[in-house]
Protein backbone atom coordinates (compact mmCIF):
# COMPACT_ATOMS: atom_id res chain seq x y z
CA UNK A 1 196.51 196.59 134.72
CA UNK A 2 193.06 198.27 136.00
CA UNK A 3 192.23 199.01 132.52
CA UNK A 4 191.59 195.39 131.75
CA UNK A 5 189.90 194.56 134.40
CA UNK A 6 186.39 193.22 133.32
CA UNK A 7 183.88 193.46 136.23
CA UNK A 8 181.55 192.13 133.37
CA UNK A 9 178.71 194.76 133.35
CA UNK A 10 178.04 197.13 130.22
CA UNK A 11 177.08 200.35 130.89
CA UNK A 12 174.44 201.96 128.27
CA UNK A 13 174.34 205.97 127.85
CA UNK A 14 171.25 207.17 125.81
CA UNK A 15 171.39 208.79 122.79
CA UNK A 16 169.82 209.86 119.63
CA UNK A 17 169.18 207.39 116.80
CA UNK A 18 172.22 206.09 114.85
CA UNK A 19 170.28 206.73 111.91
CA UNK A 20 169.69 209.83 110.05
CA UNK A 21 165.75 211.27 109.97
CA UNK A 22 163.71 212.58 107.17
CA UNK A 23 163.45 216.31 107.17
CA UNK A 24 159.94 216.78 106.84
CA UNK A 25 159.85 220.60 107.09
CA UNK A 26 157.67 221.72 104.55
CA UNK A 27 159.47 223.97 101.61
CA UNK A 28 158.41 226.43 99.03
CA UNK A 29 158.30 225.24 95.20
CA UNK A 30 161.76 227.30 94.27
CA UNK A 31 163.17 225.50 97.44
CA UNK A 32 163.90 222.67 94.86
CA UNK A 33 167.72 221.64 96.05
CA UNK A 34 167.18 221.71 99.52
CA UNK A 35 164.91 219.21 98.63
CA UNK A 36 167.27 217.22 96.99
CA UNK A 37 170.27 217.65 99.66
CA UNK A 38 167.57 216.21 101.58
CA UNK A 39 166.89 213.30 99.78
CA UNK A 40 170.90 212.59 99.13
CA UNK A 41 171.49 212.79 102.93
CA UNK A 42 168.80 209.95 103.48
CA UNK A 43 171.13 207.46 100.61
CA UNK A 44 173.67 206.66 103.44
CA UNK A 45 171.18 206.75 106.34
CA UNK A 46 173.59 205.61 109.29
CA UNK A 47 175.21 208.84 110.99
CA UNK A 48 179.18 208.54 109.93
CA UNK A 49 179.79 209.31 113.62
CA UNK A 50 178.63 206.21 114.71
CA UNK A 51 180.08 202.78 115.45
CA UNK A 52 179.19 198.70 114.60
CA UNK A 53 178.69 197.78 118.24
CA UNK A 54 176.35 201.41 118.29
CA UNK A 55 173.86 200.29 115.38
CA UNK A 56 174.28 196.25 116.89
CA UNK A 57 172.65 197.81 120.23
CA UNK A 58 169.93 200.01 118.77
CA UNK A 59 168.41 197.14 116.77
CA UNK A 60 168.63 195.03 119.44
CA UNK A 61 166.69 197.92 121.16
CA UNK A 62 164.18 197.92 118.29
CA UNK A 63 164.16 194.07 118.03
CA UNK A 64 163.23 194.01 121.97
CA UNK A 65 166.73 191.84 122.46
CA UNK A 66 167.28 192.21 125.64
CA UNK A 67 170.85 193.97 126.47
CA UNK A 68 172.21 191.18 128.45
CA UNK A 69 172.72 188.87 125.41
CA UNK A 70 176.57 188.62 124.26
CA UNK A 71 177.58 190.05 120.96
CA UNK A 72 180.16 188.28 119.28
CA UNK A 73 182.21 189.52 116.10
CA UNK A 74 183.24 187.27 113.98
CA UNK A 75 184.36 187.04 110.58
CA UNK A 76 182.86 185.12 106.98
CA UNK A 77 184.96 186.06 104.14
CA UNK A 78 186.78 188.81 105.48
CA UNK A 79 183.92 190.49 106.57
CA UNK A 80 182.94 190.87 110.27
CA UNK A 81 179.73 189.63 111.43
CA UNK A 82 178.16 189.70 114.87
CA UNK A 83 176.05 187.12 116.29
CA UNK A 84 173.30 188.30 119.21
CA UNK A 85 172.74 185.76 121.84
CA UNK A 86 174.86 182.35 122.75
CA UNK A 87 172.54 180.68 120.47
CA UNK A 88 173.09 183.03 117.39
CA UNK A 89 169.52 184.41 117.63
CA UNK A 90 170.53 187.25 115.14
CA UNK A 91 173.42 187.68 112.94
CA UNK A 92 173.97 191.41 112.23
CA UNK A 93 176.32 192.36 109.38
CA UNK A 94 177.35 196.16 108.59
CA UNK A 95 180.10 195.00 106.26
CA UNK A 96 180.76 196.59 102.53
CA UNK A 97 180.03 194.76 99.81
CA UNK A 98 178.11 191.97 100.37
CA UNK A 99 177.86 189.04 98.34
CA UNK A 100 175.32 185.97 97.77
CA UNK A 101 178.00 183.43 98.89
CA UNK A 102 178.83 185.74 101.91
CA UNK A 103 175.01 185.46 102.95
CA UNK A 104 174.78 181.89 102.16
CA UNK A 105 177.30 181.04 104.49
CA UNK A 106 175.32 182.97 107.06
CA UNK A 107 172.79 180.51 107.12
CA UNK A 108 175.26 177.78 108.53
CA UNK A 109 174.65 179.87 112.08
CA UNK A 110 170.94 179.34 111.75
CA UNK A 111 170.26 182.82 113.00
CA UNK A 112 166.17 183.27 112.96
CA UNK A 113 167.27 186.83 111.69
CA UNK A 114 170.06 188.32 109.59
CA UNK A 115 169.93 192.34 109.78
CA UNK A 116 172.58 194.08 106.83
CA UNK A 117 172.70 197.38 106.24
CA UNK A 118 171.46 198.29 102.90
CA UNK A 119 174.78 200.04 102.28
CA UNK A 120 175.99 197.15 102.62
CA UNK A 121 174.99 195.66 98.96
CA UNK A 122 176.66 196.52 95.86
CA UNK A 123 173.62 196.73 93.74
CA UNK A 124 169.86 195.88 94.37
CA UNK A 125 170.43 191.95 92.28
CA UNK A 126 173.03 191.47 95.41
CA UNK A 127 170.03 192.41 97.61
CA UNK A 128 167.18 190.59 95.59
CA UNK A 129 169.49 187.37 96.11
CA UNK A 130 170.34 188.11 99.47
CA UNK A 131 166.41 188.04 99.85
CA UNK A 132 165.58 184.85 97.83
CA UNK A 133 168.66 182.73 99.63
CA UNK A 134 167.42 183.66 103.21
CA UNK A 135 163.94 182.81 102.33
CA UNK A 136 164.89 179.41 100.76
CA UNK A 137 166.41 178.73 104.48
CA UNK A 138 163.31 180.15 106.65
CA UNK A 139 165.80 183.03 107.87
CA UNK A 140 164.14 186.58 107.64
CA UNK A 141 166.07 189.40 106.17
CA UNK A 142 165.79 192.67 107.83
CA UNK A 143 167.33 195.73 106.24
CA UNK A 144 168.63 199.01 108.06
């Protein structure tokens, strides 16, 4: 019974970035596949360690959201969606596969900011649309 208890407070540990960081150690000229391993680590940039509600509180860090505001999961199309703040002040979405209709209906929240991870889109047209249908609504697109 005490483990659902909700004395509604979060409590916040700090930690390093959710995302992986360029390795900009300099390297020799026959050093030429450690370059690459370090280029294909940086294609899926968020740590596979790491949880939704982990990258949902980082940006909000980044955004300056403050860390009282309610996140709320919900789902459009089978894919689960959080909404920052009572009045949907962000919409964050770290779903796979992404889809123009999936980010049209995210404009019916009227978030003033939709964050999806790039890893999120199939293909850079699904992004480029993504993009254009955002704009059409005044909603800026942030990527991570």
């Amino acid at each position: 019974m005490a483990a659902k208890l909700d004395v509604g407070f979060r409590v916040f540990k700090l930690d390093t970035s959710n995302l992986e960081t360029w390795d900009a150690t300099p390297i020799e000229d026959e050093q030429l596949d450690l370059l690459y391993r370090r280029m294909n680590s940086m294609i899926h940039r968020v740590k596979p360690e790491r949880t939704d509600l982990d990258m949902i509180y980082e940006i909000m860090l980044k955004l300056g959201v403050p860390l009282t505001y309610s996140v709320t999961p919900f789902s459009i199309n089978n894919k689960t969606v959080y909404g920052v703040g009572d009045d949907c002040l962000l919409l964050v979405c770290l779903a796979e596969d992404v889809q123009p209709e999936d980010v049209e209906q995210m404009t019916e929240y009227a978030p003033a900011k939709i964050i999806i991870s790039r890893d999120s889109f199939a293909d850079d047209t699904a992004m480029a649309n993504a993009y254009y249908i955002l704009r059409d609504h005044g909603i800026e697109l942030k990527l991570v």
